[in-house]
Protein backbone atom coordinates (compact mmCIF):
# COMPACT_ATOMS: atom_id res chain seq x y z
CA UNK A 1 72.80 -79.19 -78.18
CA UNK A 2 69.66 -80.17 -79.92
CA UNK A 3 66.13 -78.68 -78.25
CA UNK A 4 63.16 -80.92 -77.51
CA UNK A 5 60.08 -80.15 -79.28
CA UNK A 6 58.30 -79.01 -75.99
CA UNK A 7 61.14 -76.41 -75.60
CA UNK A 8 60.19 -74.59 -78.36
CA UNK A 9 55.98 -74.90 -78.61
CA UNK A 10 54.55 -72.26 -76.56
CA UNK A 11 51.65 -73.65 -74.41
CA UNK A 12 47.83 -72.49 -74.80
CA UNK A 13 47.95 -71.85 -71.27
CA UNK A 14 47.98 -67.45 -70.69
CA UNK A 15 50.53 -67.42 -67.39
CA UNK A 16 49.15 -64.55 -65.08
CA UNK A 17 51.12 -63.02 -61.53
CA UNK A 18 49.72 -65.76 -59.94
CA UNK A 19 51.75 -68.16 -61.96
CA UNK A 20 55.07 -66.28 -60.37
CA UNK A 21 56.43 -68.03 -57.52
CA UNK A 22 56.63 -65.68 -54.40
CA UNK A 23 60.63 -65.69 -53.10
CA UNK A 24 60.66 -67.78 -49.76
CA UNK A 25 62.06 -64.60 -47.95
CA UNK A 26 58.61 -62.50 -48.74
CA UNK A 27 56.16 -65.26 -47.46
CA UNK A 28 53.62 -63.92 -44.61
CA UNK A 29 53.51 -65.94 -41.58
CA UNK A 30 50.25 -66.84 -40.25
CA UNK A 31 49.08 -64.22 -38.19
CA UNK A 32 49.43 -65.32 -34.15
CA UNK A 33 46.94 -64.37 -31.61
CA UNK A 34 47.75 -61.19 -29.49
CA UNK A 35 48.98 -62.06 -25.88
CA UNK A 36 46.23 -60.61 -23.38
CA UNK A 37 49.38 -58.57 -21.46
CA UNK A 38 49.62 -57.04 -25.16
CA UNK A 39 45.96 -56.08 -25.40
CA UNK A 40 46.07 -52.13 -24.91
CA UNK A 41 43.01 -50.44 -22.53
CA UNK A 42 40.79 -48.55 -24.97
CA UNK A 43 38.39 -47.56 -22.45
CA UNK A 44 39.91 -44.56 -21.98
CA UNK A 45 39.76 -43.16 -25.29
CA UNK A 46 36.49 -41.17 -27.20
CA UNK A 47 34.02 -43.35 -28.90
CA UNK A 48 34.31 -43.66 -32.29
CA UNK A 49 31.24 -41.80 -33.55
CA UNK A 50 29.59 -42.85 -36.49
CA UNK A 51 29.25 -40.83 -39.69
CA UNK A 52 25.60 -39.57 -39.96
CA UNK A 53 24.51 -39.83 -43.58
CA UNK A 54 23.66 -36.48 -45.73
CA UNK A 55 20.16 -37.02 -45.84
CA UNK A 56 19.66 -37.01 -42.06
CA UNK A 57 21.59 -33.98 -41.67
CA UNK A 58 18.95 -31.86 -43.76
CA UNK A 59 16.55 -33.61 -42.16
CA UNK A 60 17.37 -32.74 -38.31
CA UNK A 61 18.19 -29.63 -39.25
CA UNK A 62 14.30 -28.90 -40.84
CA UNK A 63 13.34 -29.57 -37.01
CA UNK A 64 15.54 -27.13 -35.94
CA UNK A 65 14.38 -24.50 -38.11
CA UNK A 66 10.55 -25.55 -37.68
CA UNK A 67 10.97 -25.73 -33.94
CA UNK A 68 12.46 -22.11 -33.72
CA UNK A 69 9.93 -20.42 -36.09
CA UNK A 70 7.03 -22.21 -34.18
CA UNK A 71 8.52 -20.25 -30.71
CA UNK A 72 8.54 -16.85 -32.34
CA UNK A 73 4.97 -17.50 -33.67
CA UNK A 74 3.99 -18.27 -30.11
CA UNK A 75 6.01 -15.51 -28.48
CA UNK A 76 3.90 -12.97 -31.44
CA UNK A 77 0.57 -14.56 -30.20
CA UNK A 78 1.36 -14.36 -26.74
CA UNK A 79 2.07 -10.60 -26.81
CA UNK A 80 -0.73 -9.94 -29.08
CA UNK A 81 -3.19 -11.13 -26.00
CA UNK A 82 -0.99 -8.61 -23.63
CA UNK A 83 -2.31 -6.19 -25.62
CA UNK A 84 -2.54 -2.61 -23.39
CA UNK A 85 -0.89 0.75 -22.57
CA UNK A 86 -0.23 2.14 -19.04
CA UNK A 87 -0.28 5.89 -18.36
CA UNK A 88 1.46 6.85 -15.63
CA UNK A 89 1.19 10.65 -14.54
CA UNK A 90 2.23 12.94 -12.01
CA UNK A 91 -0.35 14.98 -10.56
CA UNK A 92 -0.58 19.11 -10.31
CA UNK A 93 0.61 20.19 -6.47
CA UNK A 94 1.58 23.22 -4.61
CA UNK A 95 2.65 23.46 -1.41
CA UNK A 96 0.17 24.69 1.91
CA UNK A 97 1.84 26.75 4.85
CA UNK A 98 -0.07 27.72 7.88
CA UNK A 99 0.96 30.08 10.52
CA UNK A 100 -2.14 29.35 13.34
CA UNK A 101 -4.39 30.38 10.98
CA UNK A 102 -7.89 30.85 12.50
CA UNK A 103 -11.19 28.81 10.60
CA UNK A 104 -15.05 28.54 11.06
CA UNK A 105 -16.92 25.32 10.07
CA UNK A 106 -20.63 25.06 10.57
CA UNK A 107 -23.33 21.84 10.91
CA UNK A 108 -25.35 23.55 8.19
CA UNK A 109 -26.22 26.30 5.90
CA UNK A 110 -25.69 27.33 2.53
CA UNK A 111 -21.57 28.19 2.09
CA UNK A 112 -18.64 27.70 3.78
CA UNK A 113 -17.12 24.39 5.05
CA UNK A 114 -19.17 21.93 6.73
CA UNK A 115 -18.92 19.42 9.64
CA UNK A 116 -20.73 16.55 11.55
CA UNK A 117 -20.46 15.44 15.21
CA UNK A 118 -19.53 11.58 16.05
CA UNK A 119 -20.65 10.78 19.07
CA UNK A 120 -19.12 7.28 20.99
CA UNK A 121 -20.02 5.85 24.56
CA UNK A 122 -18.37 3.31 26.45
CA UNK A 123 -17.87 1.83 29.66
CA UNK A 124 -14.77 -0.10 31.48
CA UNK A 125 -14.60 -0.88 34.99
CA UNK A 126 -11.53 -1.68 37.13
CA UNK A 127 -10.83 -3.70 40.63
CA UNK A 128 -9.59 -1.97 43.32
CA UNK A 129 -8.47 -2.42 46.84
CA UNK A 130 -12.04 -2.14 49.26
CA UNK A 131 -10.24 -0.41 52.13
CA UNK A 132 -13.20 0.59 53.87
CA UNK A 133 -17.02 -0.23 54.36
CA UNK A 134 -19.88 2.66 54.51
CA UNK A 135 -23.65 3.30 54.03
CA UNK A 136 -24.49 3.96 50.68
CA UNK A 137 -27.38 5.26 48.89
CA UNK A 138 -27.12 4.93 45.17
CA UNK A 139 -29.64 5.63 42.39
CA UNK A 140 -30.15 2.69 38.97
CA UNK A 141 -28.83 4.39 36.16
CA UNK A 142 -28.73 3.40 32.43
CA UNK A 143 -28.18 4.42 28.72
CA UNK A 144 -31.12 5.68 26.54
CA UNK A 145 -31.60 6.49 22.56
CA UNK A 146 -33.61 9.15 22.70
CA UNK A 147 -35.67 9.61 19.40
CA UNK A 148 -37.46 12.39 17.64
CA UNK A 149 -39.22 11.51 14.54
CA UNK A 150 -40.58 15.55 14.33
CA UNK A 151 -39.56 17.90 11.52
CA UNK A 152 -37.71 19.61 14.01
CA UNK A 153 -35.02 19.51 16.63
CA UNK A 154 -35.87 19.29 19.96
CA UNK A 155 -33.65 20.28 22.92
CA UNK A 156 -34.26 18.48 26.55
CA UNK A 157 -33.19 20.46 29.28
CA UNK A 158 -31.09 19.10 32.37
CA UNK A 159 -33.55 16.76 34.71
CA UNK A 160 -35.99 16.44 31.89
CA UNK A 161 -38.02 13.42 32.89
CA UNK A 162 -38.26 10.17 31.31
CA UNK A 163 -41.33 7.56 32.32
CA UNK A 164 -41.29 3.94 32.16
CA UNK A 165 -44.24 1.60 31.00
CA UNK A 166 -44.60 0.33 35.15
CA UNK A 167 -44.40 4.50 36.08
CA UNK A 168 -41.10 4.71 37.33
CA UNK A 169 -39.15 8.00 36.68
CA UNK A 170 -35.84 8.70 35.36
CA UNK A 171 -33.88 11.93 34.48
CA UNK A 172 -31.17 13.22 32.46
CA UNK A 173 -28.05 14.48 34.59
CA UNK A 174 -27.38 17.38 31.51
CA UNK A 175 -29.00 18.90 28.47
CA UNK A 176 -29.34 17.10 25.34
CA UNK A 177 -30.36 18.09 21.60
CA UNK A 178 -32.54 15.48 19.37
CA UNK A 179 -31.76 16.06 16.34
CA UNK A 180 -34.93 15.71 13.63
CA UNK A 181 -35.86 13.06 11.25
CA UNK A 182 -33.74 12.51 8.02
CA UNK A 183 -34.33 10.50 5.07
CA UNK A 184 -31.27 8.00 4.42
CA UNK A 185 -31.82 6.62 1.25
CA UNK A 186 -35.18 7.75 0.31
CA UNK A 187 -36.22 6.65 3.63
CA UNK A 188 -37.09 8.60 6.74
CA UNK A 189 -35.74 8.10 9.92
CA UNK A 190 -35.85 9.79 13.24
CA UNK A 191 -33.26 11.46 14.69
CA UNK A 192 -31.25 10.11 17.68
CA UNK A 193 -29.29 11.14 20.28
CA UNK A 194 -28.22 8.37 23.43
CA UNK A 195 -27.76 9.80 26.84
CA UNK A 196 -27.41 8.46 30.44
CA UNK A 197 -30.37 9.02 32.56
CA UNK A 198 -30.69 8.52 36.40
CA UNK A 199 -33.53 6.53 38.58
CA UNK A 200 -35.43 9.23 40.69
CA UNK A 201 -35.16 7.09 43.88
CA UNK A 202 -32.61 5.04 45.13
CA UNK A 203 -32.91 1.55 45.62
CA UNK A 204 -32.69 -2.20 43.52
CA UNK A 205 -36.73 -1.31 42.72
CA UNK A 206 -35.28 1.03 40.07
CA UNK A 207 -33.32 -1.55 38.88
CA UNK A 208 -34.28 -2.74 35.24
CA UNK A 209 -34.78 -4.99 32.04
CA UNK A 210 -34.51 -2.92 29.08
CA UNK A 211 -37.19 -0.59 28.43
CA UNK A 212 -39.10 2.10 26.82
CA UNK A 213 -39.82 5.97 27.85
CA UNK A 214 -42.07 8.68 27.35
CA UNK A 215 -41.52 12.56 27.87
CA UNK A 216 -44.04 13.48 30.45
CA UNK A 217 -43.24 17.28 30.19
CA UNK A 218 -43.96 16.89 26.14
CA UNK A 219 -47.64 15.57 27.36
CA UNK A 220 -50.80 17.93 25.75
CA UNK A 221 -48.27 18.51 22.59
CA UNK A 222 -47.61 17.34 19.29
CA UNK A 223 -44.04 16.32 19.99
CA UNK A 224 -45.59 13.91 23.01
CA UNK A 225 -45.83 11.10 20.20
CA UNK A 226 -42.49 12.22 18.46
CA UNK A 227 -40.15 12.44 20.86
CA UNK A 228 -39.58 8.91 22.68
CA UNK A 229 -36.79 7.04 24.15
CA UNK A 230 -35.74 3.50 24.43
CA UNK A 231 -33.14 1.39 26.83
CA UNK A 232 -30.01 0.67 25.26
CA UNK A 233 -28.30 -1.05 28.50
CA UNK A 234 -30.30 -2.17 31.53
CA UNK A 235 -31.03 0.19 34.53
CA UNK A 236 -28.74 -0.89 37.03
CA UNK A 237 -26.97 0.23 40.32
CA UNK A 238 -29.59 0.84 42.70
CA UNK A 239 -28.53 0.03 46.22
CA UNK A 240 -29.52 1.13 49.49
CA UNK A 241 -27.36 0.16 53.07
CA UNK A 242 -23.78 -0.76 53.79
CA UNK A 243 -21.45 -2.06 50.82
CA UNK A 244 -17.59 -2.17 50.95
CA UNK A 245 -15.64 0.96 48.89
CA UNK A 246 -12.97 2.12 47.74
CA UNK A 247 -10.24 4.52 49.99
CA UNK A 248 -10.38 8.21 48.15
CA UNK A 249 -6.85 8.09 47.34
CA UNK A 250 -7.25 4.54 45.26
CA UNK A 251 -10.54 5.63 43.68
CA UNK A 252 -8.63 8.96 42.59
CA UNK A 253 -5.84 6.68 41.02
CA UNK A 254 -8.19 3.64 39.36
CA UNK A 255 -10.65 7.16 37.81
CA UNK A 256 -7.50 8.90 36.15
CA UNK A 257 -6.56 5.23 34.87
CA UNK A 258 -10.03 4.89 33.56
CA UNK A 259 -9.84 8.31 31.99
CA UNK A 260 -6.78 7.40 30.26
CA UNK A 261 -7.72 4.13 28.97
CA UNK A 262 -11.48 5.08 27.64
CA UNK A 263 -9.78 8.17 25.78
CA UNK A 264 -7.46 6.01 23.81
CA UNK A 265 -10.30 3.00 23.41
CA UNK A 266 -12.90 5.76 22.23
CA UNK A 267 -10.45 7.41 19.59
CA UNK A 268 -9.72 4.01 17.76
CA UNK A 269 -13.24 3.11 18.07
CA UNK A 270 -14.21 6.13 16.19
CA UNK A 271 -11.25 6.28 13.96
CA UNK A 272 -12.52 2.39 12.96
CA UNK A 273 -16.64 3.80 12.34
CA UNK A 274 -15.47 7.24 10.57
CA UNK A 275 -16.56 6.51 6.72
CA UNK A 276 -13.46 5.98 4.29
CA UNK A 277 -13.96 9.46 2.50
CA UNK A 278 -14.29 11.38 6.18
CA UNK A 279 -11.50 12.84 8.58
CA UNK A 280 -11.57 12.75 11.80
CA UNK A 281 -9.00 14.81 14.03
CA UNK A 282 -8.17 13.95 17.71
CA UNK A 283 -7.24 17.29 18.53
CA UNK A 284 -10.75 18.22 17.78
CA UNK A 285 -12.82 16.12 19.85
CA UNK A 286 -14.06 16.09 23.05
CA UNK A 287 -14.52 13.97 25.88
CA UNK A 288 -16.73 13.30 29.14
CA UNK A 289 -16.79 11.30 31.56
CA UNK A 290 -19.18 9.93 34.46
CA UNK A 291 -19.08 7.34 37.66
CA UNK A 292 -20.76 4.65 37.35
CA UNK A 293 -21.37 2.78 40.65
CA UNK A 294 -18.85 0.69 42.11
CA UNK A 295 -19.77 -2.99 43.25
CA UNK A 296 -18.52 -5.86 45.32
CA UNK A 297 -15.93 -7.34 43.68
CA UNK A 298 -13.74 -10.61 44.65
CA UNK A 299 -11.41 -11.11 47.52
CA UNK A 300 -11.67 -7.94 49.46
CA UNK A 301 -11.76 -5.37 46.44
CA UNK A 302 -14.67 -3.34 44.63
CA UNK A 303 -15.45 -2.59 41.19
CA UNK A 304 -15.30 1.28 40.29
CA UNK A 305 -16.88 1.94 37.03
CA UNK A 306 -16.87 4.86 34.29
CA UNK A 307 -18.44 5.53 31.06
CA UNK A 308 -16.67 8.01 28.97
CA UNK A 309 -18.68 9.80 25.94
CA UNK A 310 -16.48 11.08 22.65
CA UNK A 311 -17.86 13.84 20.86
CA UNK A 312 -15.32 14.48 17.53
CA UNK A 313 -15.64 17.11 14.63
CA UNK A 314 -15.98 14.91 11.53
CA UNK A 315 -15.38 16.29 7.71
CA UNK A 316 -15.69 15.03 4.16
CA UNK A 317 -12.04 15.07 3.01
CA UNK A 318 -12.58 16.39 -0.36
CA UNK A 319 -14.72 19.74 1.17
CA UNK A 320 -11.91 20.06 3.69
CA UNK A 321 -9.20 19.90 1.49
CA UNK A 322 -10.53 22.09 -1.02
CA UNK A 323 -11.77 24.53 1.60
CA UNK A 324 -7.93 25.17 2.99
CA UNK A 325 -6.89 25.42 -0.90
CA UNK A 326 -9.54 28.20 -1.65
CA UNK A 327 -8.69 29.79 0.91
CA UNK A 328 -4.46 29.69 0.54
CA UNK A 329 -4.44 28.96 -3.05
CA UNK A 330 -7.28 30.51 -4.60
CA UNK A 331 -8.35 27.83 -6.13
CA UNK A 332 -12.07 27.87 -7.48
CA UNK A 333 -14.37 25.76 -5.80
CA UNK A 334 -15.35 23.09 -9.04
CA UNK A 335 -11.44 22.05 -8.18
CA UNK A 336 -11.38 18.88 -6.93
CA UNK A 337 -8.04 18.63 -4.28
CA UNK A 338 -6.71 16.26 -1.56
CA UNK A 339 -4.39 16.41 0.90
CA UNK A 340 -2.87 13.28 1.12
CA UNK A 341 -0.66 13.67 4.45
CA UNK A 342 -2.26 15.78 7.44
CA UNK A 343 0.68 14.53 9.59
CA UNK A 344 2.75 17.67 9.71
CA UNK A 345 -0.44 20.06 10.57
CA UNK A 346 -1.11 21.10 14.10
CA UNK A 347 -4.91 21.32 14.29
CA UNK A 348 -6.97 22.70 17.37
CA UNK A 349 -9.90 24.55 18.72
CA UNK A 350 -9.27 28.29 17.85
CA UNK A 351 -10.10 29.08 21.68
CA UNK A 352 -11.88 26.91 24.43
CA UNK A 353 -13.91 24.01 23.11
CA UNK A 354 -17.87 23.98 23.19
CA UNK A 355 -19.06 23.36 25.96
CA UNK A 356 -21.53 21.05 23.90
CA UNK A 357 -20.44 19.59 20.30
CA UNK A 358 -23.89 18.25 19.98
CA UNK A 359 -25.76 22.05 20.38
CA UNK A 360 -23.30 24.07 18.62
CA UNK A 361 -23.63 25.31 15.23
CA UNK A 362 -20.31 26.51 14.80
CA UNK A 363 -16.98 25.23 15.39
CA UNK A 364 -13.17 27.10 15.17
CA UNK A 365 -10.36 25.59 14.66
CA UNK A 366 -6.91 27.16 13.96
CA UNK A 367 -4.34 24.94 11.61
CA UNK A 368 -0.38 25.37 12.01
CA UNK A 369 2.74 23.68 9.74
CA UNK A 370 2.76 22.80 6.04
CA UNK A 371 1.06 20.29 4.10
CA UNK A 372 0.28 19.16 0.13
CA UNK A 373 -2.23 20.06 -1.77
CA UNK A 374 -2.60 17.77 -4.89
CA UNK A 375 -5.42 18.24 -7.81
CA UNK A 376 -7.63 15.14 -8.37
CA UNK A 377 -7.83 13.97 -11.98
CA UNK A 378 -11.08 11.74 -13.38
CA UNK A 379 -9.39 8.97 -14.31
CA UNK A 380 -12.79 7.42 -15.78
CA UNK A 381 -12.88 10.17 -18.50
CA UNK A 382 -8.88 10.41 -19.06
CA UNK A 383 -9.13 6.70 -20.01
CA UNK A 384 -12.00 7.47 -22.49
CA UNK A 385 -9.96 9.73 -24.12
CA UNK A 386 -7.05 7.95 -24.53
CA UNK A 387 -9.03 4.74 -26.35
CA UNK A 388 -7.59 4.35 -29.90
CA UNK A 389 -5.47 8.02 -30.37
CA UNK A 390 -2.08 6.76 -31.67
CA UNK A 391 0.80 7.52 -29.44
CA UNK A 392 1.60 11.11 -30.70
CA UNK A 393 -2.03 12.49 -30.14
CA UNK A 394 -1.68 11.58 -26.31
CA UNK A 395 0.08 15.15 -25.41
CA UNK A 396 -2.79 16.63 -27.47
CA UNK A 397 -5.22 14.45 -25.30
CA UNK A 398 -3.27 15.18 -21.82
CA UNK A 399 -3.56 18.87 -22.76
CA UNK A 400 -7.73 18.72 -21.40
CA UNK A 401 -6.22 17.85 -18.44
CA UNK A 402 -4.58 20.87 -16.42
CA UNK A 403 -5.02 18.52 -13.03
CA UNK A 404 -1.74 16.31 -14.76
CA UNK A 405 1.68 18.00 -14.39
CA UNK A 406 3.53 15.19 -16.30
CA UNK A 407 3.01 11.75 -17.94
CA UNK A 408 4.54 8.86 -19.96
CA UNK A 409 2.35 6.59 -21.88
CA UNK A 410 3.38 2.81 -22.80
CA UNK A 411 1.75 0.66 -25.06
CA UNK A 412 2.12 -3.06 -25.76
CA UNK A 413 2.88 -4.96 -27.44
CA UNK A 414 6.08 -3.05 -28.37
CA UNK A 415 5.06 -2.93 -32.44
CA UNK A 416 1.62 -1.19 -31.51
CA UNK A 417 1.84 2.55 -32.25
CA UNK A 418 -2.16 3.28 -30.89
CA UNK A 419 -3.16 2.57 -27.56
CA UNK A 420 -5.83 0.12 -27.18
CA UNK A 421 -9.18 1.22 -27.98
CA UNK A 422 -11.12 -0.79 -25.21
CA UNK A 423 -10.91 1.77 -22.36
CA UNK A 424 -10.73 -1.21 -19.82
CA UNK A 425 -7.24 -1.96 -21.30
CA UNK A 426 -5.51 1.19 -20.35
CA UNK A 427 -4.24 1.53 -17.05
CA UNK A 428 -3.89 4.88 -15.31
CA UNK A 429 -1.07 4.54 -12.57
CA UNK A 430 -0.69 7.91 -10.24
CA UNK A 431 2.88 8.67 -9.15
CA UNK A 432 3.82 10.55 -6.34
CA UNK A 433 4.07 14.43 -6.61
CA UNK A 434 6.89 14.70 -4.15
């Protein structure tokens, strides 16, 4: 059969794949919208986190790096101003025993171990039942300073006299020593001893304001002008005719309580005035008491009255301890030692108290049980020393220092290998020797 023409020219046209039918069997459907009871719950699942670029990777992790070196900078500068060193050392000990060992002290002189008298006054009063009504007679009575601004001491016998400004007399019950003028602090002062003194007549005319004495037995001497006194409560008490007491056996009971009470009152009261570098012991003080009148009190009772005087041996700590170490150590007297716990140490008069703290010259104690003696080191100069030596030249350093049994030394920052050398920057920390 014959072709056409157009069968056999080829046409300009180039066919491509899109030119090529698609079979009717491989035809895509237009896609259909998803039922909503097909839609699956996604909230369930992680968030899809988005890829951080590269360049913001380097970039957050520059912070990182920046922020980290800028803390260790800090922490470097921060420890550089804690610069220091502490020293910590234990200090030289032995132990004390005492077996009732026997002691002198005396008020002055040139050797030995000294002491001081504190002396402490007070009164307290009571009620008590008025059981019974009787005729009384009663002498004004009152505290005095006596004063004595001599070079000298001057001792007042018992029922020395004392004059008022309006010529009324008064006496001391017991003997009394003034001691003589001192200078405190480049200063002179008189000397000054208080004591209770008694109206030579009874009666309310003896009772009195405040005042000032004279010595009339002093008069035609020097020590006239010198030796004075001066009220330190008011003269009070005088009464004559009939005034409501107290039964003997409640007056006996109410005077032990007051005993009892002033003792205990006295001691803290002295314990609380004793300077910080001075010892006080209980066991070696003394204690008097006197009546005071009793008065009229409310609803059928009286008043009984007391004043109790405390007379205590006093010492510097530093010349006691070192006087008990001479004396069971050996130790030579520039040592400078401390006993830090007198607890355990039975102290007492080495035979029957004086009669009179005040007068005496001498005191003797005897000291039973075991204490610690520990040397004192000079901290001051031990921190001099140690200012700038490196940390190996601090034996060498602790050697000047026999007082020291054992230290450590720690110095910071932790890098530093010298301690500090601004003395105030050491610190000196004492352990215990025990």
């Amino acid at each position: 059969m014959p072709k056409k023409i157009e069968d056999i020219i080829v046409s300009d046209r180039r066919r491509s794949i899109r030119d090529i039918p698609i079979p009717e069997s491989r035809r895509k459907l237009p896609a259909k919208a998803p039922r909503m009871d097909a839609i699956e719950d996604t909230s369930s699942l992680p968030p899809v986190r988005t890829p951080i670029p590269r360049h913001k990777k380097g970039f957050r992790r520059k912070i990182w790096t920046a922020g980290a070196v800028a803390v260790v900078i800090l922490l470097f500068a921060i420890l550089s101003l804690m610069n220091g060193a502490t020293l910590s050392y234990v200090p030289k000990s032995a132990a004390l025993a005492f077996d009732n060992d026997a002691y002198t002290a005396h008020k002055s002189g040139a050797n030995g171990l000294f002491y001081s008298v504190v002396k402490l006054s007070r009164d307290k009063s009571m009620n008590a039942p008025a059981g019974a009504e009787q005729n009384v007679s009663r002498k004004a009575s009152g505290v005095i300073v006596v004063y004595n601004d001599s070079a000298e001491s001057q001792r007042l016998v018992e029922n020395t006299r004392f004059e008022s400004p309006s010529g009324k007399i008064y006496r001391i019950s017991k003997a009394i020593t003034t001691p003589a003028r001192r200078a405190v602090s480049g200063v002179t002062q008189p000397g000054s001893v208080e004591a209770t003194v008694y109206a030579d007549v009874a009666g309310e005319a003896y009772n009195s304001a405040p005042t000032d004495f004279t010595v009339p037995g002093l008069k035609g001497t020097s020590r006239y002008s010198t030796i004075y006194a001066r009220s330190k409560t008011p003269l009070a008490g005088g009464f004559v005719g009939m005034e409501k007491v107290v039964k003997a056996e409640d007056l006996s009971r109410t005077k032990t309580e007051l005993e009892t009470a002033l003792r205990e009152e006295l001691y803290r009261e002295a314990e609380a005035e004793v300077p910080e570098d001075f010892i006080l012991f209980r066991t070696l003080s003394t204690f008097d008491f006197e009546d005071l009148p009793q008065a009229p009190g409310s609803g059928g009772s009286a008043v009984v009255s007391m004043r109790g005087h405390l007379y205590g041996v006093m010492f510097k700590k530093s010349d006691f301890a070192g006087f008990l170490a001479e004396k069971k150590l050996g130790t030579a007297p520039a040592e400078i030692i401390e006993i830090p716990d007198y607890s355990a140490l039975e102290i007492a008069f080495a035979s029957v108290p004086p009669a009179d703290l005040l007068a005496s010259n001498d005191v003797s104690f005897k000291i039973k049980g075991n204490a610690q003696a520990v040397w004192v080191t000079d901290e001051v100069s031990l921190r001099a020393d140690l200012a700038g030596h490196h940390k190996r030249d601090v034996p060498g350093v602790l050697n000047n220092y026999p007082t020291i049994a054992s230290a450590s030394v720690t110095v910071r920052p932790f890098w530093k290998s010298s301690v500090p050398a601004e003395a105030e920057k050491i610190k000196i920390t004492k352990l215990s020797s025990e």
